[in-house]
C-alpha atoms as a PDB file:
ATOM      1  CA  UNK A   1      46.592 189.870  94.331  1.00  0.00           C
ATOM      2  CA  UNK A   2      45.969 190.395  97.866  1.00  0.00           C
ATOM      3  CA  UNK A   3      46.691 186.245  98.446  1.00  0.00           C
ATOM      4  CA  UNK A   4      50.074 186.895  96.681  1.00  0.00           C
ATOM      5  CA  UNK A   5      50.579 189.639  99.103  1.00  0.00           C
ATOM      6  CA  UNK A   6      49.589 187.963 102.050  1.00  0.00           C
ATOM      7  CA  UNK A   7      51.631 184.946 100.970  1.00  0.00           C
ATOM      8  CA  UNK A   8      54.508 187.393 101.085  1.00  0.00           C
ATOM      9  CA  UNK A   9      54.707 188.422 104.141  1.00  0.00           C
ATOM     10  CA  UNK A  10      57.034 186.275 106.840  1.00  0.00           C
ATOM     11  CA  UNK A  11      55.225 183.283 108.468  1.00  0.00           C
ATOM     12  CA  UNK A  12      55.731 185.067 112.341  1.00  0.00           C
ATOM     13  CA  UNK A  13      54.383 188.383 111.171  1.00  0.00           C
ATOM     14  CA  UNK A  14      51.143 186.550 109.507  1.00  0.00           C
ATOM     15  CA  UNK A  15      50.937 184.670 112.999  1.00  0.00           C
ATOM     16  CA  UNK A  16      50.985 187.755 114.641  1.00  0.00           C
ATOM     17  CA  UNK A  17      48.454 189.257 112.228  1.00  0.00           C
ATOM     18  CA  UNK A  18      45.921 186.805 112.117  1.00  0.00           C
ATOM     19  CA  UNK A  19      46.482 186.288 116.393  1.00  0.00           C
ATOM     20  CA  UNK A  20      45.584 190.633 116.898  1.00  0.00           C
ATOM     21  CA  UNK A  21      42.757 190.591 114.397  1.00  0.00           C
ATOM     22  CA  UNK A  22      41.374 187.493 116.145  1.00  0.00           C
ATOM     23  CA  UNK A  23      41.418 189.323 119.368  1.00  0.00           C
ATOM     24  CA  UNK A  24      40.242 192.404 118.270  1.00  0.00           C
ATOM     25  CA  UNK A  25      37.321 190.638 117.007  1.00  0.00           C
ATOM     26  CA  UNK A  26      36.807 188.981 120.251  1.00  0.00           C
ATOM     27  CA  UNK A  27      36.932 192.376 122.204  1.00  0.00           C
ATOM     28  CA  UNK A  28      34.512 193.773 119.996  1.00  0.00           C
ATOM     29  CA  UNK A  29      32.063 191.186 120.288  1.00  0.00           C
ATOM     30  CA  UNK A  30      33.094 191.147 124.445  1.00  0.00           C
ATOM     31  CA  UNK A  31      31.997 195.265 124.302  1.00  0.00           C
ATOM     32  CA  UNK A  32      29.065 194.394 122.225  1.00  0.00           C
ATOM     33  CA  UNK A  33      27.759 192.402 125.214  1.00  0.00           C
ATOM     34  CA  UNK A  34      28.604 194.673 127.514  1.00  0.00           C
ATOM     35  CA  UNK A  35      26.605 196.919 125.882  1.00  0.00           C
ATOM     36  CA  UNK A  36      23.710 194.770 124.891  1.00  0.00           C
ATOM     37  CA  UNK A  37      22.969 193.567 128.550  1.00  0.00           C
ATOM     38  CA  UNK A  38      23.757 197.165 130.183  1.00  0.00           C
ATOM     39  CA  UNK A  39      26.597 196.000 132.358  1.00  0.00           C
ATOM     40  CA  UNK A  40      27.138 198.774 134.682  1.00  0.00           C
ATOM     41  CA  UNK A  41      25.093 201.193 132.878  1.00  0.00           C
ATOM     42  CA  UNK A  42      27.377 201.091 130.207  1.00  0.00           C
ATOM     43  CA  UNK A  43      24.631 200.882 127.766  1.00  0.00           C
ATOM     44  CA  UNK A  44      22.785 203.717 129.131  1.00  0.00           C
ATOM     45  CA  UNK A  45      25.827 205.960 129.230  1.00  0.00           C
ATOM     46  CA  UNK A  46      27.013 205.528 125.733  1.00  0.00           C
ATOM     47  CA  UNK A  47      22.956 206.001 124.816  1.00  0.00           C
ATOM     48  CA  UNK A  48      23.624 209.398 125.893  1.00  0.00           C
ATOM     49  CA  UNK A  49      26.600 210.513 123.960  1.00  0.00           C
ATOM     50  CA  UNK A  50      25.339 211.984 121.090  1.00  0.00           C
ATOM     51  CA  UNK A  51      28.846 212.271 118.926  1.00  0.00           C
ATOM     52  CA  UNK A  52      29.548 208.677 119.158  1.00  0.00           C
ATOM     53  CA  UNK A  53      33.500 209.421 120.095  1.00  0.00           C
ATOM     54  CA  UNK A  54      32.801 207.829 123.496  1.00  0.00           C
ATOM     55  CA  UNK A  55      31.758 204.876 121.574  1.00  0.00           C
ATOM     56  CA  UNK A  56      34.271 205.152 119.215  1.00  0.00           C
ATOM     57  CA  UNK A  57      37.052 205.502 121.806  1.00  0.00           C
ATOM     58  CA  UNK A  58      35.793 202.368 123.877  1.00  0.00           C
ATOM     59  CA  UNK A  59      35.821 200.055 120.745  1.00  0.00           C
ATOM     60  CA  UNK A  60      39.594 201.070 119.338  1.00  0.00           C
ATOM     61  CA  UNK A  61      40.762 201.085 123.451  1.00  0.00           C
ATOM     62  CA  UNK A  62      39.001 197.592 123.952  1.00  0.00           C
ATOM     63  CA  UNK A  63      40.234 195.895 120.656  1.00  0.00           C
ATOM     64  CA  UNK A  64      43.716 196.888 120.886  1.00  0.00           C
ATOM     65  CA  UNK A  65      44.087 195.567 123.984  1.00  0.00           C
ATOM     66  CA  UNK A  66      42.673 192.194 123.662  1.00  0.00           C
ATOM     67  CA  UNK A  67      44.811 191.785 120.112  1.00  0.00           C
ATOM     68  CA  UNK A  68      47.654 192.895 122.473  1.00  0.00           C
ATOM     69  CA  UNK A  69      46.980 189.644 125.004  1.00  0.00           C
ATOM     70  CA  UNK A  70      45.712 187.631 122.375  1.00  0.00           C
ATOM     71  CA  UNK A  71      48.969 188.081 120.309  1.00  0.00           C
ATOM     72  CA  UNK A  72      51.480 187.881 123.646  1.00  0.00           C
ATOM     73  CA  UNK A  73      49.402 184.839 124.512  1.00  0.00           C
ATOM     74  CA  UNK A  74      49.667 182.889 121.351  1.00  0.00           C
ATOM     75  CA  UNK A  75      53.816 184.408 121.393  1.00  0.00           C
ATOM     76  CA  UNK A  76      54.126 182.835 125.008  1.00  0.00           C
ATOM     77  CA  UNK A  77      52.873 179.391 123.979  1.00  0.00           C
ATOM     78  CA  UNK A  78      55.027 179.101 120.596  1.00  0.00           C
ATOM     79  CA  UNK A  79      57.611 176.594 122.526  1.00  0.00           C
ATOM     80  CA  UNK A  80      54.712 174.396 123.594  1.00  0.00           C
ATOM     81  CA  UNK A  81      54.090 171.746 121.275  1.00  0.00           C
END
């Protein structure tokens, strides 16, 4: 059901779908690292937050923005063959 779905929905809009999720993922994995390694104390800051929004903020911020490049980037280079 969900293929048939999927399947339905315009060939551009699926490009743009699968282009944001991809660079979501990407961002979220980028943050992880960040985190991970303590670049800029970001680790240690975030440690400190007990209510997790801070966290929770950072990830939605961070993935929306690198779906929005990855999507304008894969958009841009449409002509190119």
């Amino acid at each position: 059901m969900l293929r048939r779905w999927w399947m339905s929905l315009p060939k551009l809009i699926r490009f743009m779908l699968v282009h944001i999720a991809n660079g979501m993922a990407i961002g979220c994995v980028f943050l992880l690292v960040l985190i991970h390694w303590d670049v800029g104390g970001l680790g240690t800051v975030l440690a400190r937050d007990h209510s997790g929004l801070a966290t929770l903020v950072l990830f939605v911020q961070t993935a929306l923005t690198f779906g929005a490049v990855s999507m304008g980037v894969a958009v841009m280079n449409l002509g190119d063959d």
